[in-house]
Protein backbone atom coordinates (compact mmCIF):
# COMPACT_ATOMS: atom_id res chain seq x y z
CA UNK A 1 12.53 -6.44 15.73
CA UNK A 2 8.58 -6.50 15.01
CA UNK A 3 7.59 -4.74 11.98
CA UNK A 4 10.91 -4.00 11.62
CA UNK A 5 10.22 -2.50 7.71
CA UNK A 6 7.28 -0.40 9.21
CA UNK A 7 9.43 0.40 12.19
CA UNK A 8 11.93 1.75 10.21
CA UNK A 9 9.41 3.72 7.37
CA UNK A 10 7.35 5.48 10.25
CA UNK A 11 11.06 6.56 12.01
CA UNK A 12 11.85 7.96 8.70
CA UNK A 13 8.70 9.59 8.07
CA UNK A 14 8.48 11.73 11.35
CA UNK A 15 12.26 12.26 10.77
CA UNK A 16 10.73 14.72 7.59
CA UNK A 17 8.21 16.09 10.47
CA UNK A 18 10.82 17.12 12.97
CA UNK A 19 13.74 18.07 10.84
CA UNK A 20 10.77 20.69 8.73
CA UNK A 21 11.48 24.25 8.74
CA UNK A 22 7.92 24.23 9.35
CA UNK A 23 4.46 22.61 8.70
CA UNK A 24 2.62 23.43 5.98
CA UNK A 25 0.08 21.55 3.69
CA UNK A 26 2.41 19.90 1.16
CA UNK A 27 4.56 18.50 3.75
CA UNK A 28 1.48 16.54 5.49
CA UNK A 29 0.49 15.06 2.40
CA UNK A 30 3.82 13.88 1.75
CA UNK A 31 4.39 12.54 5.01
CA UNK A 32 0.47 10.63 4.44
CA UNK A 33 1.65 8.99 1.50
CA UNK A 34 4.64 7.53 3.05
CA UNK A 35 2.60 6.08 5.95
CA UNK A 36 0.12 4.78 3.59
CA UNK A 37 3.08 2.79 1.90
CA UNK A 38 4.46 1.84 4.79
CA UNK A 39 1.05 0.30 6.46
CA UNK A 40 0.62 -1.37 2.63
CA UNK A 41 4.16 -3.29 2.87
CA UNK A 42 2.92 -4.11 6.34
CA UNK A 43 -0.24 -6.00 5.13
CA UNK A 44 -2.46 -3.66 6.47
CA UNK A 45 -5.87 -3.60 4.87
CA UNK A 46 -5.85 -1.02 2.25
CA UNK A 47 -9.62 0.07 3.14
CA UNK A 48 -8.16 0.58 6.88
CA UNK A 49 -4.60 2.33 5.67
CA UNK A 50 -6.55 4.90 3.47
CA UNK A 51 -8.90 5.72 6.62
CA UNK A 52 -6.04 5.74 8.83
CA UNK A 53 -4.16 8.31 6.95
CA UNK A 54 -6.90 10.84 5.76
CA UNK A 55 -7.41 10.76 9.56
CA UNK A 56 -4.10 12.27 9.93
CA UNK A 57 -4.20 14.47 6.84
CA UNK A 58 -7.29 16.50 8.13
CA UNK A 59 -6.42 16.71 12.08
CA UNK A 60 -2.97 17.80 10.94
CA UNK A 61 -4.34 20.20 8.80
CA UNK A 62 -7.13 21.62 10.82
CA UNK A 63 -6.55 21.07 14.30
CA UNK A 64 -4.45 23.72 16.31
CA UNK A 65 -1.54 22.23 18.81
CA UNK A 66 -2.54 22.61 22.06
CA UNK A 67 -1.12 25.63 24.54
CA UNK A 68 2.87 25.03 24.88
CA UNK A 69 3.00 22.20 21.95
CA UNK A 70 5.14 22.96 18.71
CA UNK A 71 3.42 22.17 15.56
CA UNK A 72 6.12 19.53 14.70
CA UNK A 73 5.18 17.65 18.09
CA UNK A 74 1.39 18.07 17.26
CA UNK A 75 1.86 16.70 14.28
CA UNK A 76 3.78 13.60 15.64
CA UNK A 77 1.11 12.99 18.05
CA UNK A 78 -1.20 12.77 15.72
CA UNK A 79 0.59 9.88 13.50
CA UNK A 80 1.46 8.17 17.32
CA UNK A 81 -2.45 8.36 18.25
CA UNK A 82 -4.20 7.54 14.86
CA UNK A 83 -2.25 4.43 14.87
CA UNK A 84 -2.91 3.48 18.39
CA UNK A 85 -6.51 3.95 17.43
CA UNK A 86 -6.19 0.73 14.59
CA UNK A 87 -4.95 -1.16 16.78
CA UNK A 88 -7.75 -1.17 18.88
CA UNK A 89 -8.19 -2.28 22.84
CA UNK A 90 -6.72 -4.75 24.51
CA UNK A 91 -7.11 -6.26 28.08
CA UNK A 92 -5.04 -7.24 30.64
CA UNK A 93 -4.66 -10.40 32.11
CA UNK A 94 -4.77 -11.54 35.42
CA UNK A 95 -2.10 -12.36 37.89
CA UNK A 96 -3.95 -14.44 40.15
CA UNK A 97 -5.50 -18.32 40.19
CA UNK A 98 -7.32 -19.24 37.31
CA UNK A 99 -7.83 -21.85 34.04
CA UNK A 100 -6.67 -20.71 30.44
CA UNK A 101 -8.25 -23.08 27.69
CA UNK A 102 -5.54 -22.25 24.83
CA UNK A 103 -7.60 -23.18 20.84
CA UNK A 104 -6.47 -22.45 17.30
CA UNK A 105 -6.00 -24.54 14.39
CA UNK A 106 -3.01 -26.82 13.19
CA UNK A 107 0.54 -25.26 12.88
CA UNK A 108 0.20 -21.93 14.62
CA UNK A 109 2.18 -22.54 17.24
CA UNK A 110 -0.54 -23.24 19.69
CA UNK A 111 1.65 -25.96 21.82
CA UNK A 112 5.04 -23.53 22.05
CA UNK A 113 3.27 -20.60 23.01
CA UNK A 114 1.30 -22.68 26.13
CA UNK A 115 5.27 -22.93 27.61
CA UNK A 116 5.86 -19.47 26.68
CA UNK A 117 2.70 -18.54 28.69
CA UNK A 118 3.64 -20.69 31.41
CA UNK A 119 7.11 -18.99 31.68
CA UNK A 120 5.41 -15.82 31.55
CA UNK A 121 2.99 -16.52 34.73
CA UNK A 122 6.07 -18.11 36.38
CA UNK A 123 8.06 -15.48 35.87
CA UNK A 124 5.94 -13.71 38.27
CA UNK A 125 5.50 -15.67 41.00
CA UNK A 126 2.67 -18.25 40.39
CA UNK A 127 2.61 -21.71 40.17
CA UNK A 128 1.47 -23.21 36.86
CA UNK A 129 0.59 -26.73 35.44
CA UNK A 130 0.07 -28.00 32.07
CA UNK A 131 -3.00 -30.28 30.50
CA UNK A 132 -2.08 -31.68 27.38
CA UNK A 133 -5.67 -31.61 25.78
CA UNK A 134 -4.29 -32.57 22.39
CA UNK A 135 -5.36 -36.26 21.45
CA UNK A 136 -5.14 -35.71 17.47
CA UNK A 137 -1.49 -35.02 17.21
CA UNK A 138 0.81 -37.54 18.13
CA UNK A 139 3.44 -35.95 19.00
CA UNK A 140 1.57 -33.54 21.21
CA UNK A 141 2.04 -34.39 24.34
CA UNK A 142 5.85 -35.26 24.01
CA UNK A 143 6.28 -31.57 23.33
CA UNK A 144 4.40 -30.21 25.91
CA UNK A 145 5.89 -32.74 28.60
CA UNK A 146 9.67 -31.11 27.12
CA UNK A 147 8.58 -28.06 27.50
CA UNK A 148 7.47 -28.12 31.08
CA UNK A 149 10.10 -30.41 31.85
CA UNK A 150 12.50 -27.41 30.62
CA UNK A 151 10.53 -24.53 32.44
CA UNK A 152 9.93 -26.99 35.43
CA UNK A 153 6.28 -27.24 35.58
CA UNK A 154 4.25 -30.20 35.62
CA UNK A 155 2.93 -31.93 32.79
CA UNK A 156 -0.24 -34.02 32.68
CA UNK A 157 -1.16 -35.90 30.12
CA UNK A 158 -2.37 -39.77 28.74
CA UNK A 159 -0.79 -40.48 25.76
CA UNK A 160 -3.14 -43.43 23.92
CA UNK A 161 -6.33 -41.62 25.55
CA UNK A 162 -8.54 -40.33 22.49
CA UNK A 163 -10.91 -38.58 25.04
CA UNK A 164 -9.73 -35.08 25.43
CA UNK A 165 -12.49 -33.83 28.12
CA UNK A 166 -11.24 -36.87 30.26
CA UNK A 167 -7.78 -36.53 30.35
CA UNK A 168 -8.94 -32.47 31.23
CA UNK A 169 -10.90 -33.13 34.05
CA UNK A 170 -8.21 -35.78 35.53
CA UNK A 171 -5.34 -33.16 35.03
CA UNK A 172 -7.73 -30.12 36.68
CA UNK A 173 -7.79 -32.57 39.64
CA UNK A 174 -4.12 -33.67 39.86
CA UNK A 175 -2.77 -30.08 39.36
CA UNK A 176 -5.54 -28.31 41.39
CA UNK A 177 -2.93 -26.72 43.56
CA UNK A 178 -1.72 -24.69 41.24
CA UNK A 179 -2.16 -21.07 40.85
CA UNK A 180 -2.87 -21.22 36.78
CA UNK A 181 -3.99 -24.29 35.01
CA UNK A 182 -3.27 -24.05 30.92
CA UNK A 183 -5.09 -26.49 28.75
CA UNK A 184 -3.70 -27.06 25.13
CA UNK A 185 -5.87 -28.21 23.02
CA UNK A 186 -6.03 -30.02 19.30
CA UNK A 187 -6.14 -27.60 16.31
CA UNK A 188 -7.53 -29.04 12.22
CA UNK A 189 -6.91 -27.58 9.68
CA UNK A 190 -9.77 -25.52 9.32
CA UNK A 191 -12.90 -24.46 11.75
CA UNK A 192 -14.92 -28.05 11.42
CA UNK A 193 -17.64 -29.15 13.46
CA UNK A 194 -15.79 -31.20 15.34
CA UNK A 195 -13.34 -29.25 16.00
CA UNK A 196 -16.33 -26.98 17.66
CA UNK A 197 -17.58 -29.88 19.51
CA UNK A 198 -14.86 -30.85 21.20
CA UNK A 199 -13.80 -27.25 21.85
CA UNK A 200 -17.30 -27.11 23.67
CA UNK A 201 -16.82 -30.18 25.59
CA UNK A 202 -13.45 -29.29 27.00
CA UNK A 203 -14.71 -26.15 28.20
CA UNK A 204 -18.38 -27.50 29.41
CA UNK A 205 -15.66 -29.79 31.95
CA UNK A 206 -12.99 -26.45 32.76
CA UNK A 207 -15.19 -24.18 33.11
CA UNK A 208 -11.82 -22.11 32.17
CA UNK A 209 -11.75 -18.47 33.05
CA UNK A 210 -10.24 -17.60 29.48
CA UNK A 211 -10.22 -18.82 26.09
CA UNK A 212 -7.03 -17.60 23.89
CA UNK A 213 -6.68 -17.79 20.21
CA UNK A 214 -3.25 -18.65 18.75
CA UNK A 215 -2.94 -17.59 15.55
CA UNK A 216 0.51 -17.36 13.32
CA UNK A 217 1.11 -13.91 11.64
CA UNK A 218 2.08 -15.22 8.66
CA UNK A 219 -1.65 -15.43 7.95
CA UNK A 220 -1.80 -12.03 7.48
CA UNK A 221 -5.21 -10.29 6.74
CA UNK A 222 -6.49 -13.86 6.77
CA UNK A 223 -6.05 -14.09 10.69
CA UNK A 224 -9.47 -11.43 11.27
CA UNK A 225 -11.82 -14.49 9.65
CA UNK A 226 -10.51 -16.69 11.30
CA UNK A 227 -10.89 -14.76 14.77
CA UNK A 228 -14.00 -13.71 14.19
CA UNK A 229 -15.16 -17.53 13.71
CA UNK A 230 -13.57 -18.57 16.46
CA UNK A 231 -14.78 -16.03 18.75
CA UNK A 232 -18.48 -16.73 17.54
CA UNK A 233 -18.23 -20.58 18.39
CA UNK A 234 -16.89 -20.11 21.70
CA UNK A 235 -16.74 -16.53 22.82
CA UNK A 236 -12.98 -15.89 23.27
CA UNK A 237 -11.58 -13.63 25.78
CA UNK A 238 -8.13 -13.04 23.84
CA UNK A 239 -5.86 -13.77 21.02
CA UNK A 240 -2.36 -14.35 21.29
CA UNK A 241 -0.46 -13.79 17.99
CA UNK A 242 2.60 -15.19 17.40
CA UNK A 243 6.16 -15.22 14.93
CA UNK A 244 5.27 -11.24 14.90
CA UNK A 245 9.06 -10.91 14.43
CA UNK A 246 9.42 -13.08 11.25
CA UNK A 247 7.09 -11.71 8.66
CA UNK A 248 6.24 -8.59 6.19
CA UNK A 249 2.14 -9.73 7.16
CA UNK A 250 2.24 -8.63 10.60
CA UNK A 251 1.27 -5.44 10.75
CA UNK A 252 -2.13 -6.93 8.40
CA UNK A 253 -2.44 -10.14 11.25
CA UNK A 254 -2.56 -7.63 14.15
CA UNK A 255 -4.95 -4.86 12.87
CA UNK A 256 -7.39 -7.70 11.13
CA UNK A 257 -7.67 -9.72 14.42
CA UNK A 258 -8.29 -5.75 16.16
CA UNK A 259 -11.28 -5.89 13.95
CA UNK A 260 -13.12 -8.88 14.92
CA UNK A 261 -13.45 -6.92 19.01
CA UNK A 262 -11.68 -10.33 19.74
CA UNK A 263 -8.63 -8.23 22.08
CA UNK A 264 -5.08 -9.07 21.19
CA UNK A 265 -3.79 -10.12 24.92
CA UNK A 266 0.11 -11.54 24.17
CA UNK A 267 2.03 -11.34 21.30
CA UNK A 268 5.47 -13.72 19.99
CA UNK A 269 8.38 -11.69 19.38
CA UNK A 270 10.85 -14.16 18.83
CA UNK A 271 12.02 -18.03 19.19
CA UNK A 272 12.87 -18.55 22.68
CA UNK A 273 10.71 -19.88 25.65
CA UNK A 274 10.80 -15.79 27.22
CA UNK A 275 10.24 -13.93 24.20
CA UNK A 276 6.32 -13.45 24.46
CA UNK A 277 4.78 -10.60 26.08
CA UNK A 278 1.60 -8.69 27.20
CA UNK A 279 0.23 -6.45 24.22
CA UNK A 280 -0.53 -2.93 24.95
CA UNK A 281 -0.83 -0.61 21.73
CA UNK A 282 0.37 2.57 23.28
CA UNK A 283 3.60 0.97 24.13
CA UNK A 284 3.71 -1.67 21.14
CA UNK A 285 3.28 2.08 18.31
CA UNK A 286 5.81 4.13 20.54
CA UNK A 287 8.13 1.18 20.44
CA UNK A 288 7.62 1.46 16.48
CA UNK A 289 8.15 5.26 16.52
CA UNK A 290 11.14 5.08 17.70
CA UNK A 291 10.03 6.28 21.37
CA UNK A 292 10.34 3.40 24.04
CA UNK A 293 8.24 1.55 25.67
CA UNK A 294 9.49 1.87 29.68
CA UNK A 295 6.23 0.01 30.57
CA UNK A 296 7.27 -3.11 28.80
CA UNK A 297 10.99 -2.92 30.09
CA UNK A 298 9.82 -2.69 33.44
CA UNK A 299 6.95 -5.90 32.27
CA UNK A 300 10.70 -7.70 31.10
CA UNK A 301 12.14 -7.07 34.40
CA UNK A 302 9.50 -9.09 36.42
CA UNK A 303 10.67 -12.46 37.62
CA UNK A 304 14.46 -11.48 36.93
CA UNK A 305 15.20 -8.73 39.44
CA UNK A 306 12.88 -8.81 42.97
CA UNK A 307 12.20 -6.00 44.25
CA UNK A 308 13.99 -6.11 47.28
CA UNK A 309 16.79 -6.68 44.94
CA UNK A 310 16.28 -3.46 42.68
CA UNK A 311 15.28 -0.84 45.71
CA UNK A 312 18.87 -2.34 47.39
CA UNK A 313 20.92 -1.45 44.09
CA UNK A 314 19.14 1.61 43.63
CA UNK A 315 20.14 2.88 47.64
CA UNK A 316 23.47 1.59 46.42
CA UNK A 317 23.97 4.15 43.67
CA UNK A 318 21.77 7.08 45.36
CA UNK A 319 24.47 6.68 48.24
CA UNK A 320 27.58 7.43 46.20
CA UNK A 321 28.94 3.87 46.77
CA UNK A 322 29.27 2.02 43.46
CA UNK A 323 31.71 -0.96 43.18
CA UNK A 324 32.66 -3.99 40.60
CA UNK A 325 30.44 -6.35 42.45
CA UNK A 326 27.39 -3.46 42.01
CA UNK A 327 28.35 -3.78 38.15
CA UNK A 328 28.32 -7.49 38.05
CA UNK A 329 25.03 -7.56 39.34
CA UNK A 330 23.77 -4.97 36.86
CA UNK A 331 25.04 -7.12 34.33
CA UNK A 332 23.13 -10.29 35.36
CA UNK A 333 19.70 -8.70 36.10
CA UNK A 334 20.26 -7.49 32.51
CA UNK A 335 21.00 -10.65 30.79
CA UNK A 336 17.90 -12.37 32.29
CA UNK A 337 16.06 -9.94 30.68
CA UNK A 338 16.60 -11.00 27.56
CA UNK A 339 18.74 -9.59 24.12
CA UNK A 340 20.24 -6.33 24.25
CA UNK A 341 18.94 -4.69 20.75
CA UNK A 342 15.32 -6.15 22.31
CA UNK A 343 15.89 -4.27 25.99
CA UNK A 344 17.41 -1.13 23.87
CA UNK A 345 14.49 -0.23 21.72
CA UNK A 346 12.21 -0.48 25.18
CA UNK A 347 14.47 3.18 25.95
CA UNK A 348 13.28 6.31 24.24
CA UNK A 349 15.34 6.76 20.88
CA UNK A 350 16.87 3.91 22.16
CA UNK A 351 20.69 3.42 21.03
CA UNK A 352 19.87 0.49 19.26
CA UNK A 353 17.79 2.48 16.68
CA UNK A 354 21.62 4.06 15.80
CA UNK A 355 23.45 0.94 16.34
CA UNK A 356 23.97 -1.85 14.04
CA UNK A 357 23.07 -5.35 14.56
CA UNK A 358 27.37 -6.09 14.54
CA UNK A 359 27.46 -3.41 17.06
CA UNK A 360 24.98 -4.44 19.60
CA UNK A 361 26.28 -7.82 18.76
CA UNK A 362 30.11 -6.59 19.76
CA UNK A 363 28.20 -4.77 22.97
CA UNK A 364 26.99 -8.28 24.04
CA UNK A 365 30.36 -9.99 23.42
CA UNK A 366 32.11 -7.68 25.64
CA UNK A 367 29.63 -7.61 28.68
CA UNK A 368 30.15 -11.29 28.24
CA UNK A 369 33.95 -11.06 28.37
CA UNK A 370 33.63 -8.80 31.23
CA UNK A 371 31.15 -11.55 33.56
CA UNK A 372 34.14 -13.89 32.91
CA UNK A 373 36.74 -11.22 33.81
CA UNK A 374 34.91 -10.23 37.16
CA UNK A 375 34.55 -13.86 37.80
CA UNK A 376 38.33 -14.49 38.68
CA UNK A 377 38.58 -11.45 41.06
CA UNK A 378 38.16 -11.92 44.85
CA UNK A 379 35.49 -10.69 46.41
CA UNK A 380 37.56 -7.96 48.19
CA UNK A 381 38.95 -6.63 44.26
CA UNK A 382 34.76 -6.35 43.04
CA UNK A 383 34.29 -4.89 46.71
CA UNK A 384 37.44 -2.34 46.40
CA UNK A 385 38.87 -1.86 42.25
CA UNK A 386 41.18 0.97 43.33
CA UNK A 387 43.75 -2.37 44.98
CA UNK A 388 43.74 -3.77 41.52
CA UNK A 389 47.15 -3.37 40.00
CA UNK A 390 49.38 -4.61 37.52
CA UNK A 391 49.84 -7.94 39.48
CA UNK A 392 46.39 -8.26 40.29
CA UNK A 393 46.00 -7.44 36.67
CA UNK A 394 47.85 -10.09 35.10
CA UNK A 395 46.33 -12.59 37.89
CA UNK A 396 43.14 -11.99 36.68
CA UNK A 397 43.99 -11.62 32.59
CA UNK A 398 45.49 -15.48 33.63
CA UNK A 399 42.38 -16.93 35.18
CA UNK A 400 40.33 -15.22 32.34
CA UNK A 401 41.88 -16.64 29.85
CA UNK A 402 42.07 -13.11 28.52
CA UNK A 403 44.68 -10.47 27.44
CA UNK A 404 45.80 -7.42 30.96
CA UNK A 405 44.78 -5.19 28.07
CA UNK A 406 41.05 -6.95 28.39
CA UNK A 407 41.49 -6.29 32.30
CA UNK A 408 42.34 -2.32 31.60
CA UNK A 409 39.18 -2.54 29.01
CA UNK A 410 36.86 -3.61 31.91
CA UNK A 411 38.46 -1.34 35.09
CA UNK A 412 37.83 1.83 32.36
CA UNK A 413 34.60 0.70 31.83
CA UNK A 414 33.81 0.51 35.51
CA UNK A 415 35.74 4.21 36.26
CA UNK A 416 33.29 5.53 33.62
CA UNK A 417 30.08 3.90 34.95
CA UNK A 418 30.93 5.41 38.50
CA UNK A 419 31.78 9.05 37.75
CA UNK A 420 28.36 8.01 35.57
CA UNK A 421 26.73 7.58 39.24
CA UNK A 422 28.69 9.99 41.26
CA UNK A 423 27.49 12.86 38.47
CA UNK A 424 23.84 11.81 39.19
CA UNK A 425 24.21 11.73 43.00
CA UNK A 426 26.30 14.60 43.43
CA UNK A 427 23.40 16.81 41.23
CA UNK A 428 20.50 17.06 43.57
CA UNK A 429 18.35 18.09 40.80
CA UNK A 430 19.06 15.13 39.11
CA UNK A 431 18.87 12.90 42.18
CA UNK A 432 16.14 13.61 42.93
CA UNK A 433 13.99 12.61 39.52
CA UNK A 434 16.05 9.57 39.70
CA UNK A 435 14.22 8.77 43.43
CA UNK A 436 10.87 10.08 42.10
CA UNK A 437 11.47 7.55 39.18
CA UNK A 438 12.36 4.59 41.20
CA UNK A 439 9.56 5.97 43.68
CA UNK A 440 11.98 6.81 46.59
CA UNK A 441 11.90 9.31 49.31
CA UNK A 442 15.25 11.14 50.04
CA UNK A 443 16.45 10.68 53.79
């Protein structure tokens, strides 16, 4: 997870805060000095972490929870808002057609995360094309041209051409049908004048409607310097930060980038071409807390389940009618979103803050057995399970591969999930904050 050691210090901390007989002086200043470690291990500026936390230690102290609020929650929301606040603003991005100009220096991942933001606008519905705007390093374009040829966007690109505002302007006019243009561009080692130049040139000829930094977390408290002089050459519009999954220096990358006013748009959270997404600090802290963050699960969900697709399944289960082939479905919308422990801490007090990695890892294994189960029933055994007996059983345990005991594992999983759905829909009270949820009126 991101910040998983903070994660896991702050969870602990407002553990103390709930679990209090009450809320008195000495418990707030214990509960400061935790978060103040916690932020320190996390890179966070010591000048910022001291501020942060004093800011906690006198509103907790002082301020009076509101009419109907317990002091424990009170409390709570003032550790969940004081570290929104360091975090800063961020801005969201447009889903409509427009030019992305994507700079940083060498090695921070500038190339990979112009495919991840490709998938990302694909994902929802809009064309996208590629410019490879790198003419320093050689193998460059070859790894842009794999990664759209493994998203399936186009690439364009002159390999041998050492004019990067020329191959630019070309590609803008080959690819102008498409709904979002992203330029890479070459990185140096460090902020040099040409490196400026040609950073002006290229956008002089794309005239592009935003200009993200990609910056590695692994700098750390170094990444705010190096914002801030990017965003004074060329007046960025975002910063994209990636690897935030693999490194203690996080936590100091994201709040020293906060700093510079440069807005953190996307962050990395993990290896594979899906696993970047939009930044919003309310979400990103309760995520951290422990809490959820339902606005990025239903962000995740774009481009995997339409919604055509979702209000259908959802009249499905608010009519009573829940089969196999309803479950399969389930199944697959929820492995294109991504890994389980990832979708799980999106829920609030998700179960993968009690599970262990072996457990959601056994979780995973079994839905998997499952798909392959369901796959050698007919469609009329997912349509009607109640036919499936020990004949059918061993049938199906035989074109699995799998044991009948496997079989009963799965049909017991299915009887649970649909008492599960007839509880809901039988309770009107509960059926009907389901619809209001899913934003459906009862007939």
């Amino acid at each position: 997870m991101v910040l998983e050691g903070l994660a896991s210090s702050l969870r602990d901390t407002l553990r103390k805060i709930v679990n209090a007989p009450n809320i008195d002086g000495n418990l707030i200043k214990e509960v400061v000095r935790e978060i103040q470690r916690a932020l320190l291990l996390a890179d966070v500026n010591a000048a910022l972490a001291l501020r942060l936390t004093k800011e906690i230690e006198r509103r907790a102290l002082t301020e009076k929870p509101p009419a109907g609020m317990s002091s424990r929650d009170h409390a709570v929301r003032i550790v969940y808002e004081e570290l929104v606040k360091i975090l800063g603003d961020t801005r969201d991005v447009p889903l409509k057609k427009h030019t992305i100009m994507m700079v940083g220096l060498y090695g921070q991942g500038k190339t990979t995360t112009c495919g991840k933001l490709a998938m990302f606008y694909k994902k929802r519905g809009l064309s996208v094309g590629l410019i490879a705007g790198d003419v320093h390093r050689p193998a460059a374009y070859d790894q842009l041209r794999q990664l759209g040829e493994r998203i399936q966007v186009p690439v364009h690109g002159e390999p041998g051409e050492t004019r990067a505002p020329k191959i630019v302007r070309e590609g803008l006019e080959k690819l102008a049908g498409s709904d979002v243009i992203i330029i890479d561009t070459s990185g140096r080692h460090s902020l040099e004048d040409e490196l400026v130049d040609e950073m002006k040139r290229i956008a002089n000829v794309a005239q592009p409607d935003e200009k993200f930094l990609v910056i590695d977390a692994v700098m750390g408290q170094a990444a705010g310097p190096q914002a801030r002089a990017f965003h004074e050459a060329i007046q960025l519009t975002g910063v994209i930060i990636t690897k935030m999954d693999g490194t203690a220096k996080a936590g100091g990358a994201l709040s020293a980038v906060q700093a510079t006013r440069a807005p953190v748009v996307f962050i990395g959270t993990g290896e594979h071409i899906d696993e970047l997404e939009k930044f919003n600090p309310p979400g990103f802290i309760s995520r951290l807390l422990g809490m959820g963050d339902i606005q990025a699960l239903i962000e995740q969900a774009q481009g995997v389940v339409s919604e055509e697709d979702a209000e259908e399944t959802a009249r499905k289960i608010m009519s009573g009618r829940f089969t196999l082939k309803d479950m399969y479905n389930q199944m697959e919308m929820l492995s294109g979103m991504g890994p389980l422990r990832k979708l799980m801490q999106m829920l609030p007090f998700g179960g993968a803050n009690q599970m262990t990695k072996e457990q959601v890892e056994e979780t995973q294994v079994r839905l998997r057995k499952f798909k392959v189960i369901m796959n050698s029933m007919t469609p009329e055994e997912l349509d009607n399970p109640r036919i499936i007996k020990a004949p059918r059983i061993r049938r199906i345990a035989r074109g699995a591969g799998v044991s009948p005991v496997d079989v009963k594992g799965l049909l017991k999983h299915y009887d649970n999930s649909r008492k599960m759905v007839k509880d809901i829909t039988s309770n009107r009270k509960k059926r009907k904050a389901l619809m209001r949820a899913m934003q459906m009126e009862e007939k």
